[in-house]
C-alpha atoms as a PDB file:
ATOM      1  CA  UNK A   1     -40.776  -3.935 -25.030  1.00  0.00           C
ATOM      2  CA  UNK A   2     -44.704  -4.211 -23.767  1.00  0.00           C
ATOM      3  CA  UNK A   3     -45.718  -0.871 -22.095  1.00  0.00           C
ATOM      4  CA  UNK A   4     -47.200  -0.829 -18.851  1.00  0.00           C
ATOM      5  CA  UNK A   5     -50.712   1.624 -18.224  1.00  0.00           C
ATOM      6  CA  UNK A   6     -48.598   4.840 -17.745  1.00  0.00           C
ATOM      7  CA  UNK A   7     -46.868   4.744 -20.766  1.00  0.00           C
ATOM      8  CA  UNK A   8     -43.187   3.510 -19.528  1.00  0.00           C
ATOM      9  CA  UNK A   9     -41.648   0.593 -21.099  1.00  0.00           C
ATOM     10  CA  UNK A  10     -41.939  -2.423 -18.791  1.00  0.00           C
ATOM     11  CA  UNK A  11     -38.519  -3.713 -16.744  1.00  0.00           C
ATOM     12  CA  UNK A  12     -36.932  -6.694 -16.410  1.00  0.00           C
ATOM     13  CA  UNK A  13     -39.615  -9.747 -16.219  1.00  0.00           C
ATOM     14  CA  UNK A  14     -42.219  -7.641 -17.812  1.00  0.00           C
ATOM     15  CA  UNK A  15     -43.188  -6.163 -14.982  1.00  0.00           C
ATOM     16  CA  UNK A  16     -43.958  -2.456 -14.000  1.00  0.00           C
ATOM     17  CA  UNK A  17     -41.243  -1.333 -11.658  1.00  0.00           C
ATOM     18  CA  UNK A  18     -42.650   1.919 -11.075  1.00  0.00           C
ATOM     19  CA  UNK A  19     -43.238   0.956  -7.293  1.00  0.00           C
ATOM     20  CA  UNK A  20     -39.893   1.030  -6.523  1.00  0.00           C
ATOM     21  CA  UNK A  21     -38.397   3.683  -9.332  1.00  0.00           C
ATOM     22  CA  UNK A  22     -37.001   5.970  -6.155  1.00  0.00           C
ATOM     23  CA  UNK A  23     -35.388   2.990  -4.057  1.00  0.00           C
ATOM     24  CA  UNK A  24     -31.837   3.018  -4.055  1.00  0.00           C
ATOM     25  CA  UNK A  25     -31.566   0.251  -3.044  1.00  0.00           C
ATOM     26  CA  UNK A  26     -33.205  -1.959  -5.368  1.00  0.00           C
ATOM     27  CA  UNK A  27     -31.491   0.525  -8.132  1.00  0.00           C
ATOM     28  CA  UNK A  28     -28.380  -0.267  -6.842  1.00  0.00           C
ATOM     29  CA  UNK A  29     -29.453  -4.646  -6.902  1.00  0.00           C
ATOM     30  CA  UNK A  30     -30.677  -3.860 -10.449  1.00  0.00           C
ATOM     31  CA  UNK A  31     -27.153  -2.742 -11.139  1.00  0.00           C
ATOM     32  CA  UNK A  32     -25.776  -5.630  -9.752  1.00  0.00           C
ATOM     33  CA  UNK A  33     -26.693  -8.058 -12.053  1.00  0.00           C
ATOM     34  CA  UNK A  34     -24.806  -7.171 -15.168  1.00  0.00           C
ATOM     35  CA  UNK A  35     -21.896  -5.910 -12.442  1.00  0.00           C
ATOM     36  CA  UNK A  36     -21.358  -8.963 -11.274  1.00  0.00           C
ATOM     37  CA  UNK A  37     -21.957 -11.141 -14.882  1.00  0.00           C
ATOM     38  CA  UNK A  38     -19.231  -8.889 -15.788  1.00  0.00           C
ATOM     39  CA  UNK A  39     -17.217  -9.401 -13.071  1.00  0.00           C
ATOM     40  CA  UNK A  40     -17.522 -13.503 -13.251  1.00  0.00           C
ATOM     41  CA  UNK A  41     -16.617 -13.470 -16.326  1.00  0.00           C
ATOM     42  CA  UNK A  42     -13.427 -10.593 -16.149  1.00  0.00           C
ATOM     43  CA  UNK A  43     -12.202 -11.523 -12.634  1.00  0.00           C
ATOM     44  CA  UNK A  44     -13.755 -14.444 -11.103  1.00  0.00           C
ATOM     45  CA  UNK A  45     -13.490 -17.169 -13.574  1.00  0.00           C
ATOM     46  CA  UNK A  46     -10.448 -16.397 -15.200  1.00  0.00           C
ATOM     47  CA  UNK A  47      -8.382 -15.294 -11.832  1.00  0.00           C
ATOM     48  CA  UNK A  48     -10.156 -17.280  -9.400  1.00  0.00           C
ATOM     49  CA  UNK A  49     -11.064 -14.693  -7.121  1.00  0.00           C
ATOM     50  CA  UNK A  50     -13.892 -12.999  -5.338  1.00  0.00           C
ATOM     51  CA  UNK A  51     -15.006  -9.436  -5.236  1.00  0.00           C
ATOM     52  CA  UNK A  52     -13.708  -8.933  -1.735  1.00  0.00           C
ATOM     53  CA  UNK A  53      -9.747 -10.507  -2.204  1.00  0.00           C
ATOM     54  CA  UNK A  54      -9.910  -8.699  -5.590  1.00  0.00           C
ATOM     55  CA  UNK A  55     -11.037  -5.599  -3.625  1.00  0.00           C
ATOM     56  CA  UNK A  56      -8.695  -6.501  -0.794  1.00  0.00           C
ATOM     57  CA  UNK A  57      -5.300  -7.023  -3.288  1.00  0.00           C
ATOM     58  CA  UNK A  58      -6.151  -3.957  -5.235  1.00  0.00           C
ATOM     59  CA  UNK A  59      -5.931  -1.372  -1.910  1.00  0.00           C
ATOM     60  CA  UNK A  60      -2.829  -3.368  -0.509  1.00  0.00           C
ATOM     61  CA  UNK A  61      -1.176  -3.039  -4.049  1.00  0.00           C
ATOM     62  CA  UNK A  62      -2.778   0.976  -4.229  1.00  0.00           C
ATOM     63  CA  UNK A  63      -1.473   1.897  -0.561  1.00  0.00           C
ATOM     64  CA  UNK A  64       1.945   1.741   1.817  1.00  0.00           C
ATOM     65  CA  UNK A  65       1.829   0.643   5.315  1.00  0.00           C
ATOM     66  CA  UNK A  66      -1.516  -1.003   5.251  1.00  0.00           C
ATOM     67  CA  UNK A  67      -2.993  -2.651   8.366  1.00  0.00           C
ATOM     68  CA  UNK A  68      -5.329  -5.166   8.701  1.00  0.00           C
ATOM     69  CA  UNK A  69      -7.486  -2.798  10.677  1.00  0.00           C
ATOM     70  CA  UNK A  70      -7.398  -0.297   7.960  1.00  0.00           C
ATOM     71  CA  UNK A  71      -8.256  -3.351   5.200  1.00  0.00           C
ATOM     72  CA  UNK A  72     -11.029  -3.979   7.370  1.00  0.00           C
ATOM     73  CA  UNK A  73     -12.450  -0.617   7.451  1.00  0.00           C
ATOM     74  CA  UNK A  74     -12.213   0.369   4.387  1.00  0.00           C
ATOM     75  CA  UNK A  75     -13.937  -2.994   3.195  1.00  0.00           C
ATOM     76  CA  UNK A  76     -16.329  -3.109   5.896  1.00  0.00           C
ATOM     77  CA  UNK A  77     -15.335  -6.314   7.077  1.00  0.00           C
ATOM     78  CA  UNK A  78     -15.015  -7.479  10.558  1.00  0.00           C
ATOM     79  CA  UNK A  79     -11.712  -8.151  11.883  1.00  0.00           C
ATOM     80  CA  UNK A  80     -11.472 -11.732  12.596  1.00  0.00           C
ATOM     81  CA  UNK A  81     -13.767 -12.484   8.721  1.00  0.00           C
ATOM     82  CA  UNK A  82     -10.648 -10.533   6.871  1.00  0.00           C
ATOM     83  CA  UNK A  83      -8.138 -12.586   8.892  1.00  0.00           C
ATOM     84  CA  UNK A  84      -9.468 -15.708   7.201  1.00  0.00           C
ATOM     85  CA  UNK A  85      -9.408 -13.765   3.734  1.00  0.00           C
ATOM     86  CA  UNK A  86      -6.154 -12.363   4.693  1.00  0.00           C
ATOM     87  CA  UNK A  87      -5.016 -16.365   5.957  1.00  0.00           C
ATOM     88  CA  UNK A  88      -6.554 -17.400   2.259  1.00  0.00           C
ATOM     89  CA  UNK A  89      -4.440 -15.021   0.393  1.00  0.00           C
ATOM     90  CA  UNK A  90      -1.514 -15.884   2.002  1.00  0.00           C
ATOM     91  CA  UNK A  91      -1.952 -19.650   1.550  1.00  0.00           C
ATOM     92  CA  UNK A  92      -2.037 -18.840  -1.997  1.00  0.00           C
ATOM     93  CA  UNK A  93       1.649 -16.633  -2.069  1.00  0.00           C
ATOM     94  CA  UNK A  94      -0.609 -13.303  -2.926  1.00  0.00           C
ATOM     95  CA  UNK A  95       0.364 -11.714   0.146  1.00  0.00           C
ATOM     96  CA  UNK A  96       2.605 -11.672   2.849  1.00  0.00           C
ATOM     97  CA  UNK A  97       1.698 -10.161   6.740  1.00  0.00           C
ATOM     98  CA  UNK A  98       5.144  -8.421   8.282  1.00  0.00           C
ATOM     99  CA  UNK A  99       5.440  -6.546  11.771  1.00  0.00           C
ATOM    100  CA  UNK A 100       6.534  -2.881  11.468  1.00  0.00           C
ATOM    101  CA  UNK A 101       9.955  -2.169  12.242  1.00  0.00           C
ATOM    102  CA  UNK A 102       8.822   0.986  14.573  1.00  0.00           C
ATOM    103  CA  UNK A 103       6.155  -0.965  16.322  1.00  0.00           C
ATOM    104  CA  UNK A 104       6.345  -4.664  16.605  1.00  0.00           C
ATOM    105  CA  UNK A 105       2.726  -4.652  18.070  1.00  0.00           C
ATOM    106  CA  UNK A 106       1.845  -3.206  13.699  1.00  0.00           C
ATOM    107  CA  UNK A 107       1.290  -5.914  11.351  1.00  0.00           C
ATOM    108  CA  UNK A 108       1.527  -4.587   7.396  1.00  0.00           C
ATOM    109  CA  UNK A 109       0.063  -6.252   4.681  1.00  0.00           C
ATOM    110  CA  UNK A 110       2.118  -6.783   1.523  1.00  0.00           C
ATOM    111  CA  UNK A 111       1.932  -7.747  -2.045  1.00  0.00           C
ATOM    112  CA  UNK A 112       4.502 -10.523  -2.496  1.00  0.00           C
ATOM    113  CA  UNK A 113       6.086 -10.906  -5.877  1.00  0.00           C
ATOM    114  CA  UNK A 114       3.258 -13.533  -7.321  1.00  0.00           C
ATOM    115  CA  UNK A 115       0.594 -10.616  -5.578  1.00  0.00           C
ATOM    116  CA  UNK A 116       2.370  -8.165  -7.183  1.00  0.00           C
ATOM    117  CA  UNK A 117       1.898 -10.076 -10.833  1.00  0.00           C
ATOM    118  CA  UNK A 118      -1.479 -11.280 -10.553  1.00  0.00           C
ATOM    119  CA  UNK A 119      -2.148  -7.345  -9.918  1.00  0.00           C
ATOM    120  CA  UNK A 120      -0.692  -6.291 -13.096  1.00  0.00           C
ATOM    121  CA  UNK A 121      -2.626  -8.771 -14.935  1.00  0.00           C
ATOM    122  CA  UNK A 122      -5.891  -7.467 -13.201  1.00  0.00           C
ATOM    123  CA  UNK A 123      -4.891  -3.880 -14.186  1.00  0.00           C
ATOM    124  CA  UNK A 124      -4.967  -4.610 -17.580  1.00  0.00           C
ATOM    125  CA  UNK A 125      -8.431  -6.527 -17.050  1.00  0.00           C
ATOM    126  CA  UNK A 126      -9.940  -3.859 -15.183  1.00  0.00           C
ATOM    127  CA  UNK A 127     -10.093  -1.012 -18.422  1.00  0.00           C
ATOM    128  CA  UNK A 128     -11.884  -3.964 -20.398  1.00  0.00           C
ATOM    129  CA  UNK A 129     -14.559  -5.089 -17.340  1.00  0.00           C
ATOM    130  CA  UNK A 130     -14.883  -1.221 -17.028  1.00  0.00           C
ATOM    131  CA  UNK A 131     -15.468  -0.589 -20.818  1.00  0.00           C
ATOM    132  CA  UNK A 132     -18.259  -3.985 -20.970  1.00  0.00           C
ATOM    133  CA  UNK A 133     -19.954  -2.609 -18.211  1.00  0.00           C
ATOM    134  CA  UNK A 134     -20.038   1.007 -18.964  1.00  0.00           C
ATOM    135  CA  UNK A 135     -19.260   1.622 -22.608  1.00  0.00           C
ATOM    136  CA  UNK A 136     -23.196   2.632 -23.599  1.00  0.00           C
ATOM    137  CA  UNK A 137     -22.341   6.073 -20.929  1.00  0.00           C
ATOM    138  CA  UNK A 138     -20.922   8.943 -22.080  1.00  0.00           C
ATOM    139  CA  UNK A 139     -17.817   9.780 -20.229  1.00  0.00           C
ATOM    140  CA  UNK A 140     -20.166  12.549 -18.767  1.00  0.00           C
ATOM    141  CA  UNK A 141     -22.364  10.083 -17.228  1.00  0.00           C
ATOM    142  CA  UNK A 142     -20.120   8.080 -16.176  1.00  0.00           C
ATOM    143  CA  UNK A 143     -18.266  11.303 -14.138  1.00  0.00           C
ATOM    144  CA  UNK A 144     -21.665  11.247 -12.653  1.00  0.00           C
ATOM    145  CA  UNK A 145     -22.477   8.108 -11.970  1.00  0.00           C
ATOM    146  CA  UNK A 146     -19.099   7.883 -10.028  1.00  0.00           C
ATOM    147  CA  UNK A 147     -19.417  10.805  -8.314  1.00  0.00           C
ATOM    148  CA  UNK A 148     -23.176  10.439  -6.931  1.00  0.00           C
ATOM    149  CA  UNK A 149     -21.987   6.993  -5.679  1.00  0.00           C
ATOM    150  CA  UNK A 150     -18.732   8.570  -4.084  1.00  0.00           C
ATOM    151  CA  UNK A 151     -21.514  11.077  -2.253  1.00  0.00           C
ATOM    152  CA  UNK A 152     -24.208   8.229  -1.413  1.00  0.00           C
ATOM    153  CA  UNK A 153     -21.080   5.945  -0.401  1.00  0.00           C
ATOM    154  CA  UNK A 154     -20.195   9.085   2.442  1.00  0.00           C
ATOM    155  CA  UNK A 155     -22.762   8.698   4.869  1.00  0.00           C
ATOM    156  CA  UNK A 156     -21.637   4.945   5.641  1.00  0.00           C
ATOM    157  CA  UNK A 157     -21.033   4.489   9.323  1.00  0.00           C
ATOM    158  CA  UNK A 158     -17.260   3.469  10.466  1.00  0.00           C
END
């Protein structure tokens, strides 16, 4: 790869990227790119679904008694937005909405059987999409990578 004046290898597009080295930000959209390649080609493609109802079935199937208002917290996603994703997943038999017995005001979100399935088969996708993305970091770096991301990902509001 060319270098650029100081010395460092040029970045994508042959450009120097030295301006914005220290933005998160644009670190983070760097890392993107393969991410979501990966992704496509793991998740989307193969199991028709986006990041967000693949997100969205992997807490339901990861957590009892979930709400809608904890779904849409935890993914950042205003209310009435997840009720369409929430309408979409039901449409397709991935998930079933039933009011809590102690609180008929509650509404739970549930695998259903076919949920429950397509889950498995994304569990055993998930080590392979992990290992494409990540296998050139040592498992050291990758404990690191996961855990400065789990600290960065704290200071979100809400």
């Amino acid at each position: 790869m060319p270098l650029s004046r100081a010395g460092d290898a040029l970045g994508p597009g042959h450009l120097d990227h030295a301006v914005l080295a220290d933005v998160l930000g644009y670190r983070l959209a760097q890392a993107t790119i393969p991410t979501n390649a990966i992704f496509r080609a793991r998740i989307a493609d193969p199991f028709g679904l986006n990041k967000l109802e693949f997100s969205l079935l992997m807490l339901v199937s990861g957590n009892a008694d979930v709400t809608p208002k904890r779904l849409s917290i935890a993914l950042n996603v205003p209310g009435p937005n997840l009720t369409l994703l929430l309408d979409r997943l039901e449409e397709r038999g991935q998930i079933e909405r039933r009011r809590s017995e102690e609180d008929r005001r509650v509404q739970h979100v549930l695998l259903t059987r076919k949920g429950r399935a397509l889950v498995g088969r994304l569990r055993g996708t998930i080590a392979t999409m992990e290992e494409d993305l990540l296998g050139h970091l040592t498992e050291a770096e990758r404990a690191m990578l996961f855990e400065l991301l789990k600290k960065v990902a704290a200071h979100r509001r809400g």
